[in-house]
Protein backbone atom coordinates (compact mmCIF):
# COMPACT_ATOMS: atom_id res chain seq x y z
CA UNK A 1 -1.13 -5.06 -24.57
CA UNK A 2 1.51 -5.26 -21.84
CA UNK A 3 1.46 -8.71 -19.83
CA UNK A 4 3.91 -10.73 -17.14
CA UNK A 5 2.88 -13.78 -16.84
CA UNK A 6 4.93 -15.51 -13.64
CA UNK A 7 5.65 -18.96 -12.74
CA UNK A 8 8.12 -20.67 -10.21
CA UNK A 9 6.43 -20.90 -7.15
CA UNK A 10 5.87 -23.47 -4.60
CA UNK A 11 6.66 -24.40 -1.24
CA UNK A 12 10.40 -25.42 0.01
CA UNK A 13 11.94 -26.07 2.95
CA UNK A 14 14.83 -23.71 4.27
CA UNK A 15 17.95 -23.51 2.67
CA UNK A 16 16.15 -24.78 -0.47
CA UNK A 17 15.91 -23.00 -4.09
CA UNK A 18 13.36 -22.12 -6.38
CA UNK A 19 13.62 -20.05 -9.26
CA UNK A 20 10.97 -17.54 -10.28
CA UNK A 21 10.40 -16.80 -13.67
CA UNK A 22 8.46 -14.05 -15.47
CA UNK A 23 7.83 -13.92 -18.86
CA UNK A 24 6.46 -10.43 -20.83
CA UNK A 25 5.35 -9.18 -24.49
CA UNK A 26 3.55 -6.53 -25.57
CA UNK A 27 6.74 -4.34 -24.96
CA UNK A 28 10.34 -4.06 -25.76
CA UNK A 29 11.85 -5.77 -23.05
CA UNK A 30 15.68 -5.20 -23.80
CA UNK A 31 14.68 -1.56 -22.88
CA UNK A 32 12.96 -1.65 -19.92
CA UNK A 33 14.05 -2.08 -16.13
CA UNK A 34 12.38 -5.22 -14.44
CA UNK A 35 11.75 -5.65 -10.62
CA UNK A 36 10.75 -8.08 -8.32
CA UNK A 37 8.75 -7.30 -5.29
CA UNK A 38 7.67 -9.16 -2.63
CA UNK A 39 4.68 -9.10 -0.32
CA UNK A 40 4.56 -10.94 3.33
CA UNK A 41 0.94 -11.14 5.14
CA UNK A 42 0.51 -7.87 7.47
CA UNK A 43 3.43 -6.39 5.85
CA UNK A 44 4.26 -3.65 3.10
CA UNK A 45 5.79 -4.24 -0.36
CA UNK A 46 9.58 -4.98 -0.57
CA UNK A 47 11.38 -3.84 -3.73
CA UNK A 48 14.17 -6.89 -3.63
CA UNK A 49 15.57 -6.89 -7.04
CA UNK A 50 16.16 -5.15 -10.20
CA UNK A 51 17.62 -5.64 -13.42
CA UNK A 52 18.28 -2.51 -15.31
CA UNK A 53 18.79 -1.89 -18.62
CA UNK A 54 22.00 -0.72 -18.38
CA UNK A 55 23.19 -3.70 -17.00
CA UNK A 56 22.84 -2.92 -13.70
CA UNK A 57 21.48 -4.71 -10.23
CA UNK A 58 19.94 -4.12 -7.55
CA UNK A 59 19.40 -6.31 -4.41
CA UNK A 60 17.84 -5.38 -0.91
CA UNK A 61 20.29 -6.61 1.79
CA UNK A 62 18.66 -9.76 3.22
CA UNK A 63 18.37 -11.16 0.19
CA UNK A 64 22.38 -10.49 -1.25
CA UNK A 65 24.46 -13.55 -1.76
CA UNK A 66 21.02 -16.07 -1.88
CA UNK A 67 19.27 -14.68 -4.49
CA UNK A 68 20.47 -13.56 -8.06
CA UNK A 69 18.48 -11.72 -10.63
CA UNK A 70 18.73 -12.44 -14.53
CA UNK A 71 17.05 -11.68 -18.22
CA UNK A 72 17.05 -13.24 -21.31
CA UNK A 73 16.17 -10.99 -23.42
CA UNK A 74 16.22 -12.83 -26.39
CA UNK A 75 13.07 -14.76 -24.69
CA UNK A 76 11.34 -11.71 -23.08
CA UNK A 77 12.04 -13.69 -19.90
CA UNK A 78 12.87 -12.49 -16.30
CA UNK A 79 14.31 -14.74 -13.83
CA UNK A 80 14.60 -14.39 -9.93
CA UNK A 81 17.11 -17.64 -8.53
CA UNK A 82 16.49 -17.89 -4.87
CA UNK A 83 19.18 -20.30 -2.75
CA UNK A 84 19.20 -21.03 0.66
CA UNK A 85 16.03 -19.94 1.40
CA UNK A 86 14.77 -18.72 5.23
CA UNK A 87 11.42 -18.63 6.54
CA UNK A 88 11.41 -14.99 6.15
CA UNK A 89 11.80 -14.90 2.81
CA UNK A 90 8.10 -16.24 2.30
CA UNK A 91 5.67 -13.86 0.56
CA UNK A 92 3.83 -13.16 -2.04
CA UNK A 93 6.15 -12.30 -5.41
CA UNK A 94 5.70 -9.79 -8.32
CA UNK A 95 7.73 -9.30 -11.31
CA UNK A 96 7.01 -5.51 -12.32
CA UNK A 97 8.49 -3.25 -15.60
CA UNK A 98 9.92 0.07 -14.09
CA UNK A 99 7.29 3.38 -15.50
CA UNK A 100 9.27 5.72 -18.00
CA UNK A 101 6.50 7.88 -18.36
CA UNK A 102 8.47 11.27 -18.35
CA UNK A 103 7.03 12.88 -14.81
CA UNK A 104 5.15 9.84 -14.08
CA UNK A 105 3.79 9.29 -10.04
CA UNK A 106 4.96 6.07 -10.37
CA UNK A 107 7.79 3.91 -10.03
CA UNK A 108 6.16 0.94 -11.99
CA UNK A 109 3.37 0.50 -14.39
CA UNK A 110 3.17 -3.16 -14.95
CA UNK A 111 2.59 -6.01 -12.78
CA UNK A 112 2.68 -9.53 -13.29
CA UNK A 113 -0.38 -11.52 -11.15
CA UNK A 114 2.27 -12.72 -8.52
CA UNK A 115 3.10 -15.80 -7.23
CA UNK A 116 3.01 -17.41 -3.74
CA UNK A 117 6.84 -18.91 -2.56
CA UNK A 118 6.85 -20.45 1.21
CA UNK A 119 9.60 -21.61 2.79
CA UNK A 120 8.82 -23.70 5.60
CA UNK A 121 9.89 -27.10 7.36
């Protein structure tokens, strides 16, 4: 059984850092692409950062040069460090695994049960 369990959150005032963390079994995690997404009230879901399994990274551009994605996968852990933090960067925050499923509809499969960052003075 496939699980992310997240933790991290809280509330910070601007320019402050938190680190999100995400933590996953049931799966080989060395092999799988990881994502975080975030959610603001009213809004859509933002893809803001991967880490591939190539090595690779991806970052949306409000977040590059605050925020920096990392894995241990030695611990099954994600990570999401997030510096200087703006208002705008409030939202609701998922850790997902990326969906290999040959000719799968989706870009992801699993979700971790989000957690809530605010940034606010």
């Amino acid at each position: 059984q496939v699980h992310l369990v997240q933790s991290g959150g809280g509330l910070v005032q601007p320019g402050g850092s938190l680190r999100l963390s995400c933590a996953a079994s049931g799966f080989t995690f060395s092999k799988y692409s990881m994502t975080w997404v975030r959610q603001a009230p009213g809004q859509g879901r933002e893809r803001v950062s991967d880490s591939n399994s190539d090595g690779s990274t991806y970052y949306v551009d409000s977040v590059k040069g605050r925020f920096t994605i990392s894995r241990d996968n030695a611990k099954n852990t994600l990570y999401l460090q997030m510096n200087n933090l703006k208002p705008e960067d409030t939202g609701l925050y998922y850790c997902a695994r990326r969906d290999l499923r040959p000719g799968s509809p989706f870009e992801y499969d699993y979700w971790g049960q989000g957690t809530q960052v605010t940034v606010s003075s």
